[in-house]
Each structure stands twice: as C-alpha cells, then as structure tokens.
N, C-alpha and C. Protein backbone atom coordinates (compact mmCIF):
# COMPACT_ATOMS: atom_id res chain seq x y z
N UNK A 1 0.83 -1.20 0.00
CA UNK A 1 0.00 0.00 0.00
C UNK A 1 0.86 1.25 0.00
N UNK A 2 1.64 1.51 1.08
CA UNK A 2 3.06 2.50 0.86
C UNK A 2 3.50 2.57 -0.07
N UNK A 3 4.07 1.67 -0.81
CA UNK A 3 5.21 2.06 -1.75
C UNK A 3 4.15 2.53 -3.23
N UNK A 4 3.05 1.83 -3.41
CA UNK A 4 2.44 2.18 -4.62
C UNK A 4 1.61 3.68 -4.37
N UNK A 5 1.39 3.79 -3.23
CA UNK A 5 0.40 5.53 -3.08
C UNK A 5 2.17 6.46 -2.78
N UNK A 6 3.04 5.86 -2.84
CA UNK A 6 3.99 6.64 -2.45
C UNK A 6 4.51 7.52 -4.15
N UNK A 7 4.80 6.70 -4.82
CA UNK A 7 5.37 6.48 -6.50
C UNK A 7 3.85 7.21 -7.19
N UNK A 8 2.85 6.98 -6.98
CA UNK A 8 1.53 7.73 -7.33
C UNK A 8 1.23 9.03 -6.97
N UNK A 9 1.63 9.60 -5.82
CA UNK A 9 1.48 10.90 -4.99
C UNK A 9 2.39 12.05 -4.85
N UNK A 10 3.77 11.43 -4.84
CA UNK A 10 4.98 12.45 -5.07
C UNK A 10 5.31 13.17 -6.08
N UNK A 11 5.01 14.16 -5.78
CA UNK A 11 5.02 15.47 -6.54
C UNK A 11 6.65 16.22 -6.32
N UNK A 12 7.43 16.32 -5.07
CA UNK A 12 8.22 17.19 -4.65
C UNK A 12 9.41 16.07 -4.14
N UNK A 13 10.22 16.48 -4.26
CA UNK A 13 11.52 15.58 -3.37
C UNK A 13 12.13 16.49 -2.51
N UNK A 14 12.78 15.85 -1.81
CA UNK A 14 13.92 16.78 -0.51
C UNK A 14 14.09 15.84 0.76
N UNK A 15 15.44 15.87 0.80
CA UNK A 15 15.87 15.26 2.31
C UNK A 15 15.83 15.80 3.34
N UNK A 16 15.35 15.85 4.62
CA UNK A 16 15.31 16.09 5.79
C UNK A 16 16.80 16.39 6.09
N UNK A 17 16.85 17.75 7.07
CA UNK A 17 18.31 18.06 7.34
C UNK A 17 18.45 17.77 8.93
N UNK A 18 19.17 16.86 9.26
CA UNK A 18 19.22 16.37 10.84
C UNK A 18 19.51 17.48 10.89
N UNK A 19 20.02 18.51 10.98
CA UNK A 19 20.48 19.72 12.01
C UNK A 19 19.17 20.75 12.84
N UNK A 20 18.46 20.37 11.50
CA UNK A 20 17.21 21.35 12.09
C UNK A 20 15.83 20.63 12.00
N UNK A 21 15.88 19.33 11.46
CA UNK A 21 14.46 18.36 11.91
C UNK A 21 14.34 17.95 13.49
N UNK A 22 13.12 17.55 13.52
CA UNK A 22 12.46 17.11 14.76
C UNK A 22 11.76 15.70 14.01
N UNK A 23 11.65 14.99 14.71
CA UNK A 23 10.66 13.48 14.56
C UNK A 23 9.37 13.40 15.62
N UNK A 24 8.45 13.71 15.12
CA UNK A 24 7.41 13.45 15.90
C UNK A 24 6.49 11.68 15.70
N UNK A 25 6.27 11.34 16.29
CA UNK A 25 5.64 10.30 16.67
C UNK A 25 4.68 10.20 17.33
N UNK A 26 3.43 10.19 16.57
CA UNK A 26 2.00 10.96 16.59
C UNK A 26 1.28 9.15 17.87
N UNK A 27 0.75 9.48 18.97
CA UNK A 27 -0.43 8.45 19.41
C UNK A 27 0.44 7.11 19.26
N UNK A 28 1.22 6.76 19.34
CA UNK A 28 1.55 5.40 19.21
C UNK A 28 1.00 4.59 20.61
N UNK A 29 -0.04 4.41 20.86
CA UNK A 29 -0.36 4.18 22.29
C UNK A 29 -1.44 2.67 22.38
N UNK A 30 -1.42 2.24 23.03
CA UNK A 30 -2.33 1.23 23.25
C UNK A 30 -3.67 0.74 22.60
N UNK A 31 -4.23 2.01 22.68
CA UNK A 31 -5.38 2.12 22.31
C UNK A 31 -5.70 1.56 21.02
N UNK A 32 -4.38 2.42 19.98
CA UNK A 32 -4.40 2.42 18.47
C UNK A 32 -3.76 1.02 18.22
N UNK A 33 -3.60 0.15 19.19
CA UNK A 33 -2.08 -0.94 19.15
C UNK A 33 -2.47 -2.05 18.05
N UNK A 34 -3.97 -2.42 17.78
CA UNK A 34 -3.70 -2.87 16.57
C UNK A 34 -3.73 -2.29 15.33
N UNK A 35 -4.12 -1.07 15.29
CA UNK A 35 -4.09 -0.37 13.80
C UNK A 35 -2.86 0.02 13.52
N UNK A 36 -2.03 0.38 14.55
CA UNK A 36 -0.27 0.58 14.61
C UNK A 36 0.48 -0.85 14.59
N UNK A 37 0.00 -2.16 14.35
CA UNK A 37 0.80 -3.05 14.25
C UNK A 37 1.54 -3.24 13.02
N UNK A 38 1.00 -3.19 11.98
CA UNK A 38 1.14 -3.43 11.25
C UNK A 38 2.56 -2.41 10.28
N UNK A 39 2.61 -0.99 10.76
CA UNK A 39 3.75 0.09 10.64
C UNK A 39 4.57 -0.06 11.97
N UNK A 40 4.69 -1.00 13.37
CA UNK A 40 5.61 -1.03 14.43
C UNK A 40 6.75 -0.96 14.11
N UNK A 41 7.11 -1.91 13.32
CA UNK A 41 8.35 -1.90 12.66
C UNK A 41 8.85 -1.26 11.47
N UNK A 42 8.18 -0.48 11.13
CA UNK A 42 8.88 0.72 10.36
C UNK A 42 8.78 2.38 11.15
N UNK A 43 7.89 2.31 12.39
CA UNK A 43 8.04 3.41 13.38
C UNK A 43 9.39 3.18 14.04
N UNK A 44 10.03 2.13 14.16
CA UNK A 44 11.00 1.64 15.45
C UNK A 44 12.74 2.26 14.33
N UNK A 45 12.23 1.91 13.19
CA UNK A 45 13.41 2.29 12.19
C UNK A 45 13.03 2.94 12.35
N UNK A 46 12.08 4.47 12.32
CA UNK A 46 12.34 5.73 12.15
C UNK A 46 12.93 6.23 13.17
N UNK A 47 12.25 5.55 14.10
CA UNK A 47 13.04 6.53 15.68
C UNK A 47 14.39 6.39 16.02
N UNK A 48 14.88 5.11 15.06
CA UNK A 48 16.36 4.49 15.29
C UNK A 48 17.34 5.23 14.14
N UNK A 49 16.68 5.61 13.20
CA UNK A 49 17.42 6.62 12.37
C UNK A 49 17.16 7.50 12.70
N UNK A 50 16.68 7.89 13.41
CA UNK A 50 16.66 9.19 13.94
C UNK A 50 17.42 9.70 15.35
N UNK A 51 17.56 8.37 16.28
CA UNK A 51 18.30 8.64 17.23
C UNK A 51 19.69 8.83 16.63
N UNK A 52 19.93 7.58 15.62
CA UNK A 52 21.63 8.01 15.06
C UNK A 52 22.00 8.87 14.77
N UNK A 53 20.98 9.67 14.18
CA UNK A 53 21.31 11.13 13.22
C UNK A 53 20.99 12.47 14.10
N UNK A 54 21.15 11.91 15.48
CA UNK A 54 21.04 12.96 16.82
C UNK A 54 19.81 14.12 16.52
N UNK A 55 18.65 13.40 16.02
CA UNK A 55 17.52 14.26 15.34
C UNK A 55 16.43 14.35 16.57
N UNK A 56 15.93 15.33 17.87
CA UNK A 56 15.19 15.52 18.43
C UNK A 56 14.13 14.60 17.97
N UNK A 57 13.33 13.84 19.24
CA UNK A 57 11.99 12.79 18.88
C UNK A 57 11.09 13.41 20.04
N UNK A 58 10.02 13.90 19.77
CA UNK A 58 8.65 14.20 20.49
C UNK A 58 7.71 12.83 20.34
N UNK A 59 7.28 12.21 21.25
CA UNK A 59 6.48 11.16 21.09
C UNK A 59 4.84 11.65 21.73
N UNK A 60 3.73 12.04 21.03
CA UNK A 60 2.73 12.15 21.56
C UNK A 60 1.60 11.33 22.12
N UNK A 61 0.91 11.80 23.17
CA UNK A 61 0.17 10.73 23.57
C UNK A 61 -0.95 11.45 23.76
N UNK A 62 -1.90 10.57 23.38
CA UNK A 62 -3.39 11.54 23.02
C UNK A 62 -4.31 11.39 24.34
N UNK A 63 -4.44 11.71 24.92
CA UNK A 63 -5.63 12.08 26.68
C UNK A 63 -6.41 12.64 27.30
N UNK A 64 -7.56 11.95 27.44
CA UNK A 64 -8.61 13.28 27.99
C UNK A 64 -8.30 13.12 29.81
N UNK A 65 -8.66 14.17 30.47
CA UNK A 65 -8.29 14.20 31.34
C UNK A 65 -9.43 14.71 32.81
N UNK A 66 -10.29 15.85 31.55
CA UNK A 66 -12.14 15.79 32.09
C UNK A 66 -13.04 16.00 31.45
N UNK A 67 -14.15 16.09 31.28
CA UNK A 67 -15.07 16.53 30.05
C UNK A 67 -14.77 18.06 29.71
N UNK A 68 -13.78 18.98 30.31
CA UNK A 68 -13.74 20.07 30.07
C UNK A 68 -12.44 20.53 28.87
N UNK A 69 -12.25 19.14 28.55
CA UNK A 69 -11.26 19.16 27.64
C UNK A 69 -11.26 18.38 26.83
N UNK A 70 -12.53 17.87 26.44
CA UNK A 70 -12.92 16.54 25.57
C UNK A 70 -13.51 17.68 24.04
N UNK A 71 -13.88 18.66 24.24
CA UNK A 71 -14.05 19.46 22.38
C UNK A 71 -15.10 18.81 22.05
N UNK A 72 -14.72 19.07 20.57
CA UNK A 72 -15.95 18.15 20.13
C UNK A 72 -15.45 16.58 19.57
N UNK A 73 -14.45 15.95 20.29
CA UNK A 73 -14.52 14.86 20.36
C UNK A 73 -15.22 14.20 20.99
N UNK A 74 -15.84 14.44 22.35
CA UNK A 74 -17.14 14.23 22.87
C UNK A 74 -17.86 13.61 22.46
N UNK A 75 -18.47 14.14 21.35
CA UNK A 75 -19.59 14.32 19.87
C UNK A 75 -19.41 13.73 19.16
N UNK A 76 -18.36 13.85 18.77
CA UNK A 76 -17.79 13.20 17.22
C UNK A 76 -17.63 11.61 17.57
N UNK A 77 -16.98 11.34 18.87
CA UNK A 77 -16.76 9.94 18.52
C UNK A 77 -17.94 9.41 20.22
N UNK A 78 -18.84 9.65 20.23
CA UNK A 78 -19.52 9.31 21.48
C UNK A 78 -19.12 8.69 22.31
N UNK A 79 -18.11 10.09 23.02
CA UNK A 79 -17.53 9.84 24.06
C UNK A 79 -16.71 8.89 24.12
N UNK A 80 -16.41 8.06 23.31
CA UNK A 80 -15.57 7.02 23.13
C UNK A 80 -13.98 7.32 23.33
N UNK A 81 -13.24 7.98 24.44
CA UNK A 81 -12.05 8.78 24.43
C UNK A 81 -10.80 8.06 24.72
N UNK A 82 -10.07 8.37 25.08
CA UNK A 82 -8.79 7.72 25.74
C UNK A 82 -8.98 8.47 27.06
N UNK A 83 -8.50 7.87 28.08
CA UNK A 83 -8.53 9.05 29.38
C UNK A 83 -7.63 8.24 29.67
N UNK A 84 -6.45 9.58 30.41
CA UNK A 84 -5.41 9.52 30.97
C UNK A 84 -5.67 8.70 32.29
N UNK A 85 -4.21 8.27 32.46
CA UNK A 85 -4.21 6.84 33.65
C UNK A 85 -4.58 5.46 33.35
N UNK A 86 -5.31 5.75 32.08
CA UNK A 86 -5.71 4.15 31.73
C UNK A 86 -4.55 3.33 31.21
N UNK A 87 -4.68 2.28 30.77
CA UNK A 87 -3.62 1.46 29.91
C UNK A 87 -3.57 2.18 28.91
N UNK A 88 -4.39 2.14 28.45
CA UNK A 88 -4.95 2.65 26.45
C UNK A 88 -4.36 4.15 26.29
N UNK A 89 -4.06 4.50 27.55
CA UNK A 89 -3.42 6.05 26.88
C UNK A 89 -2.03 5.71 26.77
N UNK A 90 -1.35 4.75 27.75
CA UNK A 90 0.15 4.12 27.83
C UNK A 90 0.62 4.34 26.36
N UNK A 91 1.94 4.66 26.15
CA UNK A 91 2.29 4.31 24.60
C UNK A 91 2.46 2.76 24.37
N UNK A 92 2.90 1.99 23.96
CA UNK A 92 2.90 0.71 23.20
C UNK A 92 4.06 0.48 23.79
N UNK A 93 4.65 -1.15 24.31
CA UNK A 93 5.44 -0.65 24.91
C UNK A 93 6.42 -0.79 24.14
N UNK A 94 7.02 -1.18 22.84
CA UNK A 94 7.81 -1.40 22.09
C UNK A 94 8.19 0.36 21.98
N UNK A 95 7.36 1.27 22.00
CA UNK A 95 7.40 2.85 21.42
C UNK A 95 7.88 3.29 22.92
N UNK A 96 7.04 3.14 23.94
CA UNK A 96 7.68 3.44 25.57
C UNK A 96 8.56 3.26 25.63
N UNK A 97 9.49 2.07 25.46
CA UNK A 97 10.94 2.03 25.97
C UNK A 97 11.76 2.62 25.01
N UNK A 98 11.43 3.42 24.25
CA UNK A 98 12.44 3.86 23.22
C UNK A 98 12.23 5.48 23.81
N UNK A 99 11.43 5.81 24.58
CA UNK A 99 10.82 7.35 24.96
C UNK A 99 11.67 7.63 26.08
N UNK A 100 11.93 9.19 26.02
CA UNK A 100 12.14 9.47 27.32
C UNK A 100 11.06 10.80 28.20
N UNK A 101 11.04 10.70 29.52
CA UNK A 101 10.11 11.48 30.06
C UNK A 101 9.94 12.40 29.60
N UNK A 102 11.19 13.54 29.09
CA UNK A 102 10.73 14.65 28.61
C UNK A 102 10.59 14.94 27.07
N UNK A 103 10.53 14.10 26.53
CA UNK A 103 10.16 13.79 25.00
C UNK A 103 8.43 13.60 25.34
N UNK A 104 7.94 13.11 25.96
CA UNK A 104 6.42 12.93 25.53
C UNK A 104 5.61 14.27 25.75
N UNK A 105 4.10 14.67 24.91
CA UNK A 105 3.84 15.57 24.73
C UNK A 105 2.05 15.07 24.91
N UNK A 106 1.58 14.76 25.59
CA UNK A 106 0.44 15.15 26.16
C UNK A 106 -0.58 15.93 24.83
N UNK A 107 -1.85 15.31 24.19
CA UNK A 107 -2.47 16.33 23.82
C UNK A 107 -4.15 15.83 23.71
N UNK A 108 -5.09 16.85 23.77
CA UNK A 108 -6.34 16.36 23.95
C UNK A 108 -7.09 16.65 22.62
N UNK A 109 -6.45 17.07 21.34
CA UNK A 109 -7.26 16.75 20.08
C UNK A 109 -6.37 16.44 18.90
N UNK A 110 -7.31 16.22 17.94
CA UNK A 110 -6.35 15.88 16.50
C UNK A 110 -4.88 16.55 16.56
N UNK A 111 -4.24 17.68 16.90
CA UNK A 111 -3.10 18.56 16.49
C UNK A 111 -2.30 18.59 17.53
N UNK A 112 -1.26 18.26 17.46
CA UNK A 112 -0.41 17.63 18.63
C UNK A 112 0.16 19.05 18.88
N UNK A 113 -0.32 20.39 17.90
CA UNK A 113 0.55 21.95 18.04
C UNK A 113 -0.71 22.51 19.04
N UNK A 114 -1.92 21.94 19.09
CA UNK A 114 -3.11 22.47 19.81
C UNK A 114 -3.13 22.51 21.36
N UNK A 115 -3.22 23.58 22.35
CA UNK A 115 -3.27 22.89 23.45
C UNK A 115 -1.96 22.37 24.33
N UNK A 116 -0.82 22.61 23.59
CA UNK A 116 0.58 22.23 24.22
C UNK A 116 1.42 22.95 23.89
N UNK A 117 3.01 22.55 24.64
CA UNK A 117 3.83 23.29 24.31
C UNK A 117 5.02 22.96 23.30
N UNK A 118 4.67 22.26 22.02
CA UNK A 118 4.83 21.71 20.88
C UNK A 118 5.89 22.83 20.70
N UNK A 119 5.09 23.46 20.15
CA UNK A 119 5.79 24.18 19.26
C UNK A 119 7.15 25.59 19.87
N UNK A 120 6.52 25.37 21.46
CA UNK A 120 7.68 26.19 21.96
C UNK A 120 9.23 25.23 21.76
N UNK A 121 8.54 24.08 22.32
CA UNK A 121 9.61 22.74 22.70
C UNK A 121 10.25 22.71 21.43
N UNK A 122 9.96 22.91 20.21
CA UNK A 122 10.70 22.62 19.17
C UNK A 122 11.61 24.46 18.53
N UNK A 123 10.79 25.14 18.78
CA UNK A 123 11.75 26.76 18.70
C UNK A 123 13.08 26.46 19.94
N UNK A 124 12.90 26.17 20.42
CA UNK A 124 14.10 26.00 21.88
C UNK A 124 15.31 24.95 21.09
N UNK A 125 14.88 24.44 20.25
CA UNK A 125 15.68 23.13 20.29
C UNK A 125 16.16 23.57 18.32
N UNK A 126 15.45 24.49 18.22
CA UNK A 126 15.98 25.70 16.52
C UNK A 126 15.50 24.53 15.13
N UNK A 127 14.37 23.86 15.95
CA UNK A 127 13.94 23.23 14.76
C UNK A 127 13.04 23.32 13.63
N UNK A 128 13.12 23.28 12.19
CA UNK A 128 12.55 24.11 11.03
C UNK A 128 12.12 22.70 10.59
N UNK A 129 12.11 21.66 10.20
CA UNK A 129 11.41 20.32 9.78
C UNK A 129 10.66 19.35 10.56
N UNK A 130 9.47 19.02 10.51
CA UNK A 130 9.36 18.01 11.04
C UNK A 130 9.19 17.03 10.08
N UNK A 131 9.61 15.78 10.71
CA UNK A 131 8.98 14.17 10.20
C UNK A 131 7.88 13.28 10.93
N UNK A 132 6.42 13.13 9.95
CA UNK A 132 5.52 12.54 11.13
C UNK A 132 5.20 11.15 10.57
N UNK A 133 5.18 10.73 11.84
CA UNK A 133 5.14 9.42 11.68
C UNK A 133 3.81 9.21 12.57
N UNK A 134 3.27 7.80 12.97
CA UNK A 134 2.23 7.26 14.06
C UNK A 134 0.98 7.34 13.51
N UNK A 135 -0.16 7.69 14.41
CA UNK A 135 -1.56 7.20 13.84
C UNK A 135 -2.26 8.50 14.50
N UNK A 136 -3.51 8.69 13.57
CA UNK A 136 -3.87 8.17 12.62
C UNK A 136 -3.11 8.76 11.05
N UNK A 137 -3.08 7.86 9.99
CA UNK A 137 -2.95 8.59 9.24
C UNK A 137 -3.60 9.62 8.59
N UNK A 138 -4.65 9.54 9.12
CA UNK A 138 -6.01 10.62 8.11
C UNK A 138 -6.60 11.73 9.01
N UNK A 139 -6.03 11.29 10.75
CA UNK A 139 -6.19 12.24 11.55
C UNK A 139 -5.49 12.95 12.35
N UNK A 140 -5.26 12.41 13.16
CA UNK A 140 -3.82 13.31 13.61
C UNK A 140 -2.84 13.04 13.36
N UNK A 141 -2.20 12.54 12.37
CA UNK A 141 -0.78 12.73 11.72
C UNK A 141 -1.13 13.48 10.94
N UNK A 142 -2.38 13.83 9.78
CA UNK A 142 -2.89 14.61 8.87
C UNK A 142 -2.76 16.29 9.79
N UNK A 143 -3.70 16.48 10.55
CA UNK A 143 -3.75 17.45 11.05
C UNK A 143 -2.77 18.31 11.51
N UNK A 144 -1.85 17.32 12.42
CA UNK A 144 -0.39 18.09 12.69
C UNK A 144 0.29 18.57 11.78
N UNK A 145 0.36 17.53 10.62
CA UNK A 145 1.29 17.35 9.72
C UNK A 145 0.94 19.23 8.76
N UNK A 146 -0.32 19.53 8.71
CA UNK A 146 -1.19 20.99 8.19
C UNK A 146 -0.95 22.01 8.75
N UNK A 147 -1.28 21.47 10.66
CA UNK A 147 -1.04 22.59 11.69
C UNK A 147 1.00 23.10 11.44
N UNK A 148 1.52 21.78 11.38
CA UNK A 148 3.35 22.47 11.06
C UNK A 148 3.58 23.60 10.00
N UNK A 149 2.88 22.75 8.97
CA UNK A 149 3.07 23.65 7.63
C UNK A 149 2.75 25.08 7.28
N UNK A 150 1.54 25.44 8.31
CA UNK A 150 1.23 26.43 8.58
C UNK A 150 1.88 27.34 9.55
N UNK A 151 2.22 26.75 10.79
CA UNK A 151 3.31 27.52 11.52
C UNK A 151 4.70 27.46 10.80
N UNK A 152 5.00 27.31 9.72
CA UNK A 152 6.27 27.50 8.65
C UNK A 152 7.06 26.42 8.52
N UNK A 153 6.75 25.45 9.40
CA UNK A 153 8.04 23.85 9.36
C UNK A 153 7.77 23.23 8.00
N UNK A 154 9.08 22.97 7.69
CA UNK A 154 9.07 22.10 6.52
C UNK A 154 8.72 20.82 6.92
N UNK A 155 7.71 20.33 6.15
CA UNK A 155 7.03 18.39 6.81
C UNK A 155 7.54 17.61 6.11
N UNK A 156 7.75 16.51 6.65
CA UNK A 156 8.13 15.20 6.09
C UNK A 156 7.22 14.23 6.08
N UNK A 157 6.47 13.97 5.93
CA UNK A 157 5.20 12.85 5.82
C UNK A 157 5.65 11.38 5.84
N UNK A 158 5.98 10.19 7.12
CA UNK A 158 5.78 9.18 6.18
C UNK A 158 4.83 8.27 5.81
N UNK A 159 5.15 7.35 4.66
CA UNK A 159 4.10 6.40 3.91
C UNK A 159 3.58 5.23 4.46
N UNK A 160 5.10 4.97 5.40
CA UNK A 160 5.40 3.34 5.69
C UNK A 160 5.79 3.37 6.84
N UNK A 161 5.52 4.58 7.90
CA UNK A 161 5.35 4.47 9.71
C UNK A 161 4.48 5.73 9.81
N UNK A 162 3.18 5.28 9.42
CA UNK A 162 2.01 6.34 9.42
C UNK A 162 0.57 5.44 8.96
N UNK A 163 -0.19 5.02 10.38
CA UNK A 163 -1.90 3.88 9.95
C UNK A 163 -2.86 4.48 9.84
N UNK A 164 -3.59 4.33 8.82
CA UNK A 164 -4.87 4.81 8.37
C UNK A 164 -5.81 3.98 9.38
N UNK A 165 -7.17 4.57 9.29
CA UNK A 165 -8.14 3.86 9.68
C UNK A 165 -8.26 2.92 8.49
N UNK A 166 -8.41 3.42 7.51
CA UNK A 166 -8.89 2.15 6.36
C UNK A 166 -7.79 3.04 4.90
N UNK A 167 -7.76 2.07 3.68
CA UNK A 167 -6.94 2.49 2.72
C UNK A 167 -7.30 3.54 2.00
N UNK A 168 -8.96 3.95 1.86
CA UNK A 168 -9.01 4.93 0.96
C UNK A 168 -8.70 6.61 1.53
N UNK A 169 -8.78 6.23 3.31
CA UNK A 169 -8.29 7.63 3.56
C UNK A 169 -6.92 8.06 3.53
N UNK A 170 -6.30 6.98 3.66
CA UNK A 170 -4.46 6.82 3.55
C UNK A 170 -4.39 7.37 2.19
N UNK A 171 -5.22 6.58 1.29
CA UNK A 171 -4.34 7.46 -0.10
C UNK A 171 -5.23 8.87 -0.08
N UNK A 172 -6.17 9.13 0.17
CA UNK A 172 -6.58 10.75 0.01
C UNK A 172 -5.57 11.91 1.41
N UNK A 173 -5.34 11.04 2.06
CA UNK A 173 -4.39 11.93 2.78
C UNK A 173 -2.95 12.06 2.11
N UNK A 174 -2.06 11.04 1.68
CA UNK A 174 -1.20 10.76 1.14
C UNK A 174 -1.04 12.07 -0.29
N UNK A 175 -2.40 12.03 -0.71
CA UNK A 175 -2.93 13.27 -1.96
C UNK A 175 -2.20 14.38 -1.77
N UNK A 176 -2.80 15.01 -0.17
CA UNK A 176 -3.57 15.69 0.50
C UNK A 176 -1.98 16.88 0.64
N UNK A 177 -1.68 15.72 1.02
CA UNK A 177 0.07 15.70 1.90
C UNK A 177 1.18 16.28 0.60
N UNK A 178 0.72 15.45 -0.45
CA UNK A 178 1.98 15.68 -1.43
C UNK A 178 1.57 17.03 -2.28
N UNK A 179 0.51 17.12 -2.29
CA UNK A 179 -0.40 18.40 -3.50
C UNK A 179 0.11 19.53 -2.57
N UNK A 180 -0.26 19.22 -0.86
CA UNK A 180 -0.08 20.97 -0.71
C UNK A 180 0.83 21.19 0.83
N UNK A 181 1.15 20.24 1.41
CA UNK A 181 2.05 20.33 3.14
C UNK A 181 3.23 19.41 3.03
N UNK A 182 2.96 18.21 2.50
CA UNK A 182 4.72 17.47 2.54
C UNK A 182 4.71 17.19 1.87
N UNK A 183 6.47 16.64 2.16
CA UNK A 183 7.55 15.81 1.10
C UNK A 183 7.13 14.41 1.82
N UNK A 184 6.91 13.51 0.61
CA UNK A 184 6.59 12.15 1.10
C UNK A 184 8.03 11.20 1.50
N UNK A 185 7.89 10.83 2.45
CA UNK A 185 9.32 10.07 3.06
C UNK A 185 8.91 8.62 3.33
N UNK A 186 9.74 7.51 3.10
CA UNK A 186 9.55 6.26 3.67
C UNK A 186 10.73 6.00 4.35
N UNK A 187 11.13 5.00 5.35
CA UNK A 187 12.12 4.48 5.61
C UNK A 187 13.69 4.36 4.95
N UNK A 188 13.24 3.82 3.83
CA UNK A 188 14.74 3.57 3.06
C UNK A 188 14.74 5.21 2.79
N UNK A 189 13.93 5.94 2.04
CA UNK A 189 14.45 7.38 1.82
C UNK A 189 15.22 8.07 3.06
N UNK A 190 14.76 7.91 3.72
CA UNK A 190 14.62 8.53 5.14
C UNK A 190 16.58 8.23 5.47
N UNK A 191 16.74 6.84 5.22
CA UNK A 191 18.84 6.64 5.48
C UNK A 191 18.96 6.73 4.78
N UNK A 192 18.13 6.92 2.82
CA UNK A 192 19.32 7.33 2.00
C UNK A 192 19.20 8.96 2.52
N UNK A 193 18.68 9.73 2.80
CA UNK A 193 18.46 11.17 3.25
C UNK A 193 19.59 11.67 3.96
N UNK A 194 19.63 10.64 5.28
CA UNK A 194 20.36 11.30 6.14
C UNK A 194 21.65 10.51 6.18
N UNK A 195 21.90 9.82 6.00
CA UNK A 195 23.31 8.57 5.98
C UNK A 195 23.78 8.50 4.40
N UNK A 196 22.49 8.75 3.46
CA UNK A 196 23.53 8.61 1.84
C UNK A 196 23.90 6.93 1.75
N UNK A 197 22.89 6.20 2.32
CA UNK A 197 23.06 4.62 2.61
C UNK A 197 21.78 4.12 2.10
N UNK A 198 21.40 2.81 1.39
CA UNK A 198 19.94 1.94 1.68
C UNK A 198 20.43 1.52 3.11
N UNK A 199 18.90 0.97 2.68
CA UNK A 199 18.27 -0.13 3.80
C UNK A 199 19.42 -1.53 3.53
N UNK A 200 19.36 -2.09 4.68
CA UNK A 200 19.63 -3.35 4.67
C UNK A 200 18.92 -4.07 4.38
C-alpha cells in the first residue's frame, strides 16, 4: 500500500536536514495498538534513524483528562475517548521504551501543536522540519502534519510508519500531503536522506 500511493502521490523531493528536523511520533499508544501493528516496525526504524542522526523525537500521547477538555470529540466519537491513567493512553510498549520522560507531549485533540507546548519545545531546540510518523494517518498525523506547515516547518510525511483507519483515507491523505504540506518520506528514503546509505 506504501510504496504504490507513495510512487503515485509524489510530486516534490527533498531530504530532511538532521540539524534542524524534529521526529514526531503521533499516538503510538495502546489504544491504536492494533491499527499501529502493522507500521511497528517501520516506526521503530524511524526513531532508530533518527536517534543516530542525533535528530530531536517528540512522542505524543493523546488524553482526555475531564469533560472540560474533551471538544468536540465528545460528539464526534460518542464519548468514546482515551482518558489519561488508563492502559490505552500508555504508549505501546515497544514505542515506551524507546521514549524518554521529557520527549512525551500530552495532547487532547487531533493537532499535537493544539493545546501544548509543541511548538515552543521545538523553537528551543531551533527546529525548522518536522517528520511525522504514528496514527492516525487521516487524523492526527494529517492534522499536525497541516497545523506544522502552517506555523512554517518544513514536513516530512511518512508512507510506511504512518496507519490509516482504512486504505481509501491513507491514499486521500497521502494526496492531500503531497499536492499541498509534505515531502513524502519512507524508511529507506529517510537513510538514504540522512546517511547517503539503503536499507539493509
């Protein structure tokens, strides 16, 4: 599914510059743990090329915390939320042990820039790119991935550590992404990018 909406959608090329990217890692959490199974192991290479290439990693975790901060997710998904303290807000633990305390970023809707201190955390640290990875693909990796582009970060989108709810929103986001907010990235791009190496 990646590699063919990837070769179909790319419009733009460009490598991510470790000096001034960030890696975000959208919800990788319990909740989502089987719709994220299936990209685990191409999230675990991103965060691992990314630790090599000394590239800042924000890992978000999505949480309601009272109805006074539930929006109109409330509504939208009847009440059906994540709430903090549960398991289901936990990240995964394959994604947890790769995290550290002050890398995770807390957020209570689609836009991981909404509601937090995202975007200070990444001016402090002089970062101009992000790369998003995690779930959903059609929702909050979509959304952030809009909300960056708009606060001026250059995005990196990827194909192949990024889960749709289902395939036809993956490729209309994938569209979405290449027509007007990112550069589409997969894994192997991602070390030929920053290392000038394939994949093994």
């Amino acid at each position: 599914m990646a590699s063919s909406s990837y070769k179909k959608y790319e419009i733009r090329k460009r490598d991510p510059n470790p000096k001034t990217t960030a890696l975000l890692v959208i919800d990788m959490q319990n909740y989502f743990a089987s719709m994220a199974k299936p990209i685990l192991s191409n999230a675990i290479t991103t965060i691992n090329l990314c630790r090599e290439a000394s590239i800042p990693i924000f890992f978000t975790r999505h949480c309601h915390k009272s109805p006074a901060d539930y929006g109109m997710l409330g509504e939208w998904w009847d009440n059906d939320l994540i709430f903090d303290g549960t398991v289901d807000s936990e990240l995964i633990p394959e994604i947890g042990r790769l995290s550290k305390p002050d890398e995770v970023v807390d957020k209570n809707t689609y836009s991981a820039f909404e509601n937090t201190r995202l975007h200070e955390m990444l001016m402090e640290k002089k970062v101009e790119e992000v790369i998003i990875t995690g779930v959903m693909t059609n929702l909050c990796c979509e959304t952030t991935a809009r909300a960056a582009f708009v606060k001026g970060y250059r995005v990196f989108f990827s194909t192949d550590a990024t889960a749709p709810s289902d395939s036809e929103l993956y490729e209309a986001t994938l569209k979405n992404m290449a027509y007007g907010f990112a550069y589409l990235v997969d894994c192997k791009r991602l070390q030929q990018g920053l290392f000038g190496k394939g994949m093994k």
